[in-house]
Protein backbone atom coordinates (compact mmCIF):
# COMPACT_ATOMS: atom_id res chain seq x y z
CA UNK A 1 110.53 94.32 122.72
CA UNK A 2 108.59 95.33 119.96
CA UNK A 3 110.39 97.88 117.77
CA UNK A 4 109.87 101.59 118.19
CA UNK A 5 107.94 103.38 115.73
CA UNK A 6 108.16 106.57 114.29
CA UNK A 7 107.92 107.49 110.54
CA UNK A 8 111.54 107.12 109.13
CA UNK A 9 112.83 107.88 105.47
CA UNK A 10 114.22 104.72 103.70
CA UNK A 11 116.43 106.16 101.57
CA UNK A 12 103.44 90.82 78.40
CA UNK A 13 102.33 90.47 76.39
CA UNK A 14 104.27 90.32 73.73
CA UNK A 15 105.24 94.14 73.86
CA UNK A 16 106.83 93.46 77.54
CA UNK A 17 109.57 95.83 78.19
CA UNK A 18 112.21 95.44 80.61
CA UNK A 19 113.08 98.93 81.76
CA UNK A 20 116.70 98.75 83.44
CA UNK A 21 117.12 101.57 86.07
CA UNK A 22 121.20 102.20 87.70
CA UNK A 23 120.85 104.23 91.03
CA UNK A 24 123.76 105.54 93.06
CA UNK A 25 126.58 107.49 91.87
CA UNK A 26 129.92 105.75 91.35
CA UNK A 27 128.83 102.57 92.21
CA UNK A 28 125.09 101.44 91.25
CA UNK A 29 122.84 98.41 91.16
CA UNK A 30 120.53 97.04 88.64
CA UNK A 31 117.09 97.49 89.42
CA UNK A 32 114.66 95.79 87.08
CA UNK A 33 111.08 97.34 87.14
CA UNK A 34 108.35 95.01 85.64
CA UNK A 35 105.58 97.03 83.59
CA UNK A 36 101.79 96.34 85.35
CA UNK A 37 101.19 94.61 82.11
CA UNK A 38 103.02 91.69 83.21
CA UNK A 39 100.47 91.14 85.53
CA UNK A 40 97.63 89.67 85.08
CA UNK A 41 93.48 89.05 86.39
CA UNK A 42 92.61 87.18 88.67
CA UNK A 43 89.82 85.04 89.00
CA UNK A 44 91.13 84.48 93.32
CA UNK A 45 93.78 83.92 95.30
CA UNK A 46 95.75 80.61 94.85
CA UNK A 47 95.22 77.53 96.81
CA UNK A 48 96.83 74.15 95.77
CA UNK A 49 93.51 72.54 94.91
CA UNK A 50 91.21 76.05 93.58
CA UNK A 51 89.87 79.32 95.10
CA UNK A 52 89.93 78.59 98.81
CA UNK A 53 88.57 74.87 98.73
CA UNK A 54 91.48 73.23 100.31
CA UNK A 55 92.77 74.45 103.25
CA UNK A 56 95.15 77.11 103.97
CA UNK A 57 97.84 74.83 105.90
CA UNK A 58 98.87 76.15 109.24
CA UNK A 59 98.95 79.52 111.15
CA UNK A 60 102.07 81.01 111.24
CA UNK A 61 103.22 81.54 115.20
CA UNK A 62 105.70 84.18 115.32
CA UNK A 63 107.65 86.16 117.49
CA UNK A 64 105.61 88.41 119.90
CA UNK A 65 106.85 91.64 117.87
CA UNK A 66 109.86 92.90 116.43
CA UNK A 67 112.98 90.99 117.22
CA UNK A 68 111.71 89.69 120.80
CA UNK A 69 112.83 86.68 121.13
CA UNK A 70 109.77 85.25 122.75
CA UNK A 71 107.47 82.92 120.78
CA UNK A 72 104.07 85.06 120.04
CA UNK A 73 100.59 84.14 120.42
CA UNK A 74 99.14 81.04 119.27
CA UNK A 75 96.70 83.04 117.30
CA UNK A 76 99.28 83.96 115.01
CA UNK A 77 98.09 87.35 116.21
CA UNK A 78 101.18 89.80 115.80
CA UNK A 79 103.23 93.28 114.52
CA UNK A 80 106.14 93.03 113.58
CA UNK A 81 106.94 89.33 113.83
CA UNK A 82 108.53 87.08 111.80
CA UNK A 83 109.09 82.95 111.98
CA UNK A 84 112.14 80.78 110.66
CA UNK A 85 114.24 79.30 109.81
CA UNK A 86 111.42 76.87 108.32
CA UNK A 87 112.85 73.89 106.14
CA UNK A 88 112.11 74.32 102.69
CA UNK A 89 111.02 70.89 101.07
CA UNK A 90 113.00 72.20 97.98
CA UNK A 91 115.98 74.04 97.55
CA UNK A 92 115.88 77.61 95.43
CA UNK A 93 118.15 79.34 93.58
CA UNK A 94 117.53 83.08 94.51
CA UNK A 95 119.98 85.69 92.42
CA UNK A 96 122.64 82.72 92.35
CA UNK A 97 122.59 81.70 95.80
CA UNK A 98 120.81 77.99 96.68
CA UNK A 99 118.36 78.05 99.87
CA UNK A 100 117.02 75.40 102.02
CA UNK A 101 115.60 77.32 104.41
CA UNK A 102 113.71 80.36 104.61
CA UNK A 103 112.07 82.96 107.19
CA UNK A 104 107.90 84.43 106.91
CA UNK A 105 107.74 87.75 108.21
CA UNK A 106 104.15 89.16 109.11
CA UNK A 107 104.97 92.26 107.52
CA UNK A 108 103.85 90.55 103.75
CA UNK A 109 107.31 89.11 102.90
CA UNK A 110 109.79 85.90 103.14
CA UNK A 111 113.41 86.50 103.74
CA UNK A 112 116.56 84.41 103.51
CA UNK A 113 119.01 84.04 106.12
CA UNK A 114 117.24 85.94 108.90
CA UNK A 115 113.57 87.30 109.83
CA UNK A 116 112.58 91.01 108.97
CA UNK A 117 110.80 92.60 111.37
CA UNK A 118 111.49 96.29 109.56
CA UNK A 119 107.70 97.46 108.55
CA UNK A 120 108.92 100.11 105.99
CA UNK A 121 110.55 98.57 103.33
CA UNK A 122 113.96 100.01 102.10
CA UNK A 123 113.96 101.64 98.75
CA UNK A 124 112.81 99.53 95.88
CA UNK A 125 114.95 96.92 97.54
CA UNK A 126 113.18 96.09 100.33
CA UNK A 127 115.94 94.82 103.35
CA UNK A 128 119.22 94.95 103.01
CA UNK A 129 118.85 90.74 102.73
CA UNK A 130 117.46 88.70 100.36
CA UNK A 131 114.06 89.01 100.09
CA UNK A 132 110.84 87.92 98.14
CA UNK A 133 107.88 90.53 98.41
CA UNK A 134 104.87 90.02 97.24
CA UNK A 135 103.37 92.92 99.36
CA UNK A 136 106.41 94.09 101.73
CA UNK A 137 104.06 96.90 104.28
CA UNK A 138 103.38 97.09 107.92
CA UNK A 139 101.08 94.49 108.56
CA UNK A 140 99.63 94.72 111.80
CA UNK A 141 97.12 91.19 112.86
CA UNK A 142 96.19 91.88 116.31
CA UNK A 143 92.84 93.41 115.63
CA UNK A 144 89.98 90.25 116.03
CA UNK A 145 88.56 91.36 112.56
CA UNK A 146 92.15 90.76 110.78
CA UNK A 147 93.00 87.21 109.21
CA UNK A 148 96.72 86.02 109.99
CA UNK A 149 99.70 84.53 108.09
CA UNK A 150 98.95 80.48 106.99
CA UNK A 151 101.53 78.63 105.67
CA UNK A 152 101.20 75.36 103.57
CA UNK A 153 103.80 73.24 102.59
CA UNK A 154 104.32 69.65 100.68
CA UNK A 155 107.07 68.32 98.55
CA UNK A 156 105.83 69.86 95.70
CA UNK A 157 104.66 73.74 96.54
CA UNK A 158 105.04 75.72 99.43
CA UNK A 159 101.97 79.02 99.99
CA UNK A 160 102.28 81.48 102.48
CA UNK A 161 98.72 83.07 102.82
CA UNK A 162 98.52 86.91 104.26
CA UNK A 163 95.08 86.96 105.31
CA UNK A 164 93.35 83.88 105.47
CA UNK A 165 91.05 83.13 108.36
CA UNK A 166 89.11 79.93 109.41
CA UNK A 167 89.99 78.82 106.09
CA UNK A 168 88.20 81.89 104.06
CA UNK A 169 89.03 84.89 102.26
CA UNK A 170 89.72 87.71 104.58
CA UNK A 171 92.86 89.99 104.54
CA UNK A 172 95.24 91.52 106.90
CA UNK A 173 94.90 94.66 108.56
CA UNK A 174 97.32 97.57 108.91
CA UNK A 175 99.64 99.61 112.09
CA UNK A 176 98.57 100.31 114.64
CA UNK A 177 95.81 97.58 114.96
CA UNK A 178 93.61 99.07 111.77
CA UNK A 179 91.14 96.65 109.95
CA UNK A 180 88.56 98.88 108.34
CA UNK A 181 90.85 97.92 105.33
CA UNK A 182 92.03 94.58 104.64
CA UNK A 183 94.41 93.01 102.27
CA UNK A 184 94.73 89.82 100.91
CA UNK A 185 97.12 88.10 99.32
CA UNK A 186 99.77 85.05 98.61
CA UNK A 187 102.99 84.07 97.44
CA UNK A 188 103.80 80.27 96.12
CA UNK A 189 106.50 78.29 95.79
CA UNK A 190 106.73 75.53 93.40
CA UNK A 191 109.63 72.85 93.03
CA UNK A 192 112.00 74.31 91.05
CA UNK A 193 112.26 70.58 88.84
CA UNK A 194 108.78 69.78 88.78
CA UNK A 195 106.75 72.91 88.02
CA UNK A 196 102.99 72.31 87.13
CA UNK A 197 101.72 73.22 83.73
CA UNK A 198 100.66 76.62 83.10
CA UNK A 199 102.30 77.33 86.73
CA UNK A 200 105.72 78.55 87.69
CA UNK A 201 108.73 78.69 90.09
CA UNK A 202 106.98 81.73 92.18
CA UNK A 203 103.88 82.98 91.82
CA UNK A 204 102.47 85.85 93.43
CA UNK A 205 98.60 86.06 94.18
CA UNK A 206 96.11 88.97 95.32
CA UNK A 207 92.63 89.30 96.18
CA UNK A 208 91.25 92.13 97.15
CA UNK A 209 94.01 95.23 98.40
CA UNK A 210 92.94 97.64 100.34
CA UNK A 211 95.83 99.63 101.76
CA UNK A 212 99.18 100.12 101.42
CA UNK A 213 100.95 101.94 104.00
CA UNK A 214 100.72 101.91 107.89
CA UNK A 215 100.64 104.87 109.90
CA UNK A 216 104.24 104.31 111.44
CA UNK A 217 105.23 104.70 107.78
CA UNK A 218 103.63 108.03 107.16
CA UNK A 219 100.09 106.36 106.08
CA UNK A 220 96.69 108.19 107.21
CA UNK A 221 93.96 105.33 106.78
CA UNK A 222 96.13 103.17 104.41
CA UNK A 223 97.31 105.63 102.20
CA UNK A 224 100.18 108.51 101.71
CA UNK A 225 98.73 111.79 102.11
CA UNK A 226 99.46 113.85 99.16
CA UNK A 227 102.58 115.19 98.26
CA UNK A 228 104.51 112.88 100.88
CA UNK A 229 105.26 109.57 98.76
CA UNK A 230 109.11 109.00 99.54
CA UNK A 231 108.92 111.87 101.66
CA UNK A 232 107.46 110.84 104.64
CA UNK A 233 105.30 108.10 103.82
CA UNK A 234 106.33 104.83 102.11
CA UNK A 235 103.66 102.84 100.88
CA UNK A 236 104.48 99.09 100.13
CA UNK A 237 107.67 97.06 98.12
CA UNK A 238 106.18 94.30 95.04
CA UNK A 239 109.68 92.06 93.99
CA UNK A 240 112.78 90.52 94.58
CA UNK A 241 116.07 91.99 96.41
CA UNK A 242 119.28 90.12 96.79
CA UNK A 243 120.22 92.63 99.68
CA UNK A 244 122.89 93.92 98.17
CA UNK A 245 120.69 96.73 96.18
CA UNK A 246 119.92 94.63 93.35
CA UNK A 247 116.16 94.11 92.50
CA UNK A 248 113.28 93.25 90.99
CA UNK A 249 109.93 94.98 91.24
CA UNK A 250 106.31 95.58 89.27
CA UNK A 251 106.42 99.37 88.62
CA UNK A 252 104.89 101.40 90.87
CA UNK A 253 106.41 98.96 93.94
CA UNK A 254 106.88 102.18 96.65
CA UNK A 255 104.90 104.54 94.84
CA UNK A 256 101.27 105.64 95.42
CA UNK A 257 98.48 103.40 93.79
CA UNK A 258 100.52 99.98 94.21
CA UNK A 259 98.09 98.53 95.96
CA UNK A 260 95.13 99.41 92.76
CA UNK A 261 97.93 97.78 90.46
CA UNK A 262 98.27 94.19 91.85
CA UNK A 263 94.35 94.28 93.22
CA UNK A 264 93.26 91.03 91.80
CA UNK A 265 96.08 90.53 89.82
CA UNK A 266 98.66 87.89 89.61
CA UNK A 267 101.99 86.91 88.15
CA UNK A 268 104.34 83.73 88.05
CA UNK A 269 107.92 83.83 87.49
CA UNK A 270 110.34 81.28 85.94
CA UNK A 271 113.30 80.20 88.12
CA UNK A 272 115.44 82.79 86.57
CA UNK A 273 112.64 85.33 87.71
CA UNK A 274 111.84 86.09 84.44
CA UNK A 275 108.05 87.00 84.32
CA UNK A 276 106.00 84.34 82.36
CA UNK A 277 103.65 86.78 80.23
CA UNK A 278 99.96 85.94 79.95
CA UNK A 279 100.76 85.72 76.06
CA UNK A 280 103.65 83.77 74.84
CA UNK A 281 105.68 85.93 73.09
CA UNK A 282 107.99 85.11 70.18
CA UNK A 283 110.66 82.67 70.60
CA UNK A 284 113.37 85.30 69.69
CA UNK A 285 112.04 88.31 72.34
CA UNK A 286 111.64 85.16 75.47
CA UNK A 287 116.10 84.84 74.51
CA UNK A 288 116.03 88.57 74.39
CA UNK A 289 114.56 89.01 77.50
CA UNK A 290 116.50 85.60 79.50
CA UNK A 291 120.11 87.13 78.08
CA UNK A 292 118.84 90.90 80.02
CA UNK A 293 117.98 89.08 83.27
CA UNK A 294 121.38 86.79 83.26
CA UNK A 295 123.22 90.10 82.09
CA UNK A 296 121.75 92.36 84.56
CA UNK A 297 122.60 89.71 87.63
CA UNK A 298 126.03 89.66 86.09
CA UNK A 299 126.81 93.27 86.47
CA UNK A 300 125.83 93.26 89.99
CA UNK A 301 128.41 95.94 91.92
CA UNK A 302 129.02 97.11 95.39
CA UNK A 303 126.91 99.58 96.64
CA UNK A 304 128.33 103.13 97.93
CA UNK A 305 126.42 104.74 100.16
């Protein structure tokens, strides 16, 4: 059964600046929150061989909605759906934990150890399991003029494609069925040991963004209507999350306007998730920032609720 919806409250240059945020009250985690700078232009959305001249790999069948245990359409037409465990051709190291396996979910997201088929993403977070974001919303495919999820995988990369159709740019739509407004975008894995030049471990790709919030998460058109942002309406999670309340996110991840910040943007990120700037910055800030990513996992605590 497709889950019920309702509007819910979840609740670099070389002047890059790590701004470390504790939330909670006697017990906290470390959120990390990325400056926009650390992103950077795009000139398109990654494929392994250019801008959308090799293909996109496969359409991602999922489950027909929400945690149904039925296999969905052959379309890869869905809501709420998710696919996994798929067999990574590399193992990753994701806030200290190896994987070999991970889970797409059609809601612009890959988790590990389970699918997600939550559409609102929780806090700054995301799920309360690890997950990789690159636009975590409420993605909703089953309108004709929406692309689909694509995944692409070899020994050397893996791509999971929100959006591409027949092999072209397109974008996904938005709950409940919307695609006056589309959004496109990708996430990429790379082997860990053999990263290409000027590439690397994760990368996260946009083209054009359109929206960034459904109506089941407060949204009217793709957007929060004033004055409701973490409210009522949630638009959509950019980062990392170990599950345990620890994260990493671009500022503005949750906020109004997230979509206008990664529009045609991208970023890669080492293995340690450090973001590799678009200038490299002096050899003394790169240990500066490494030694506040390794220190910040280290403090990791329990959260209260």
């Amino acid at each position: 059964m497709v889950q019920p919806r309702s509007p819910r409250r979840f609740g670099l240059t070389a002047a890059l600046i790590f701004l470390v945020a504790s939330v909670g009250t006697s017990a906290s985690a470390d959120i990390i929150s990325l400056p926009a700078s650390a992103l950077s232009p795009s000139p398109g959305v990654y494929t392994p061989g250019g801008l959308f001249t090799d293909t996109l790999g496969n359409i991602v069948v999922m489950t027909g909605g929400g945690n149904a245990p039925n296999v969905g359409l052959a379309s890869g037409r869905n809501d709420d759906g998710f696919s996994g465990p798929i067999l990574l051709p590399f193992a990753i190291d994701f806030f200290g934990t190896t994987y070999n396996e991970l889970w797409v979910n059609n809601n612009g997201n890959v988790s590990f150890g389970g699918g997600i088929a939550a559409y609102t993403p929780t806090g700054l977070t995301g799920a309360a399991q690890p997950v990789i974001s690159p636009f975590f919303s409420d993605v909703d495919t089953r309108n004709p003029a929406s692309g689909v999820t694509y995944l692409d995988s070899n020994a050397q990369r893996v791509v999971v494609t929100w959006g591409g159709s027949s092999g072209s740019p397109a974008g996904v739509g938005y709950y409940d069925r919307e695609a006056d407004k589309l959004d496109l975008f990708q996430l990429v894995l790379n082997d860990p040991n053999n990263i290409p030049a000027g590439q690397g471990a994760i990368g996260f790709f946009y083209g054009q963004m359109q929206w960034e919030v459904g109506f089941a998460s407060g949204g009217q058109g793709g957007f929060c209507p004033a004055g409701t942002v973490g409210i009522s309406c949630f638009p959509g999670a950019v980062g990392f999350g170990d599950g345990a309340g620890n994260a990493i996110t671009i500022a503005g991840s949750t906020q109004a306007g997230i979509s206008g910040i990664v529009n045609n943007q991208y970023i890669w990120f080492n293995k340690n998730l450090t973001p590799i700037p678009p200038d490299v910055p002096e050899p003394s800030f790169l240990l500066l920032l490494g030694t506040g990513i390794v220190a910040a996992y280290r403090r990791r605590r329990k959260v209260v609720a």
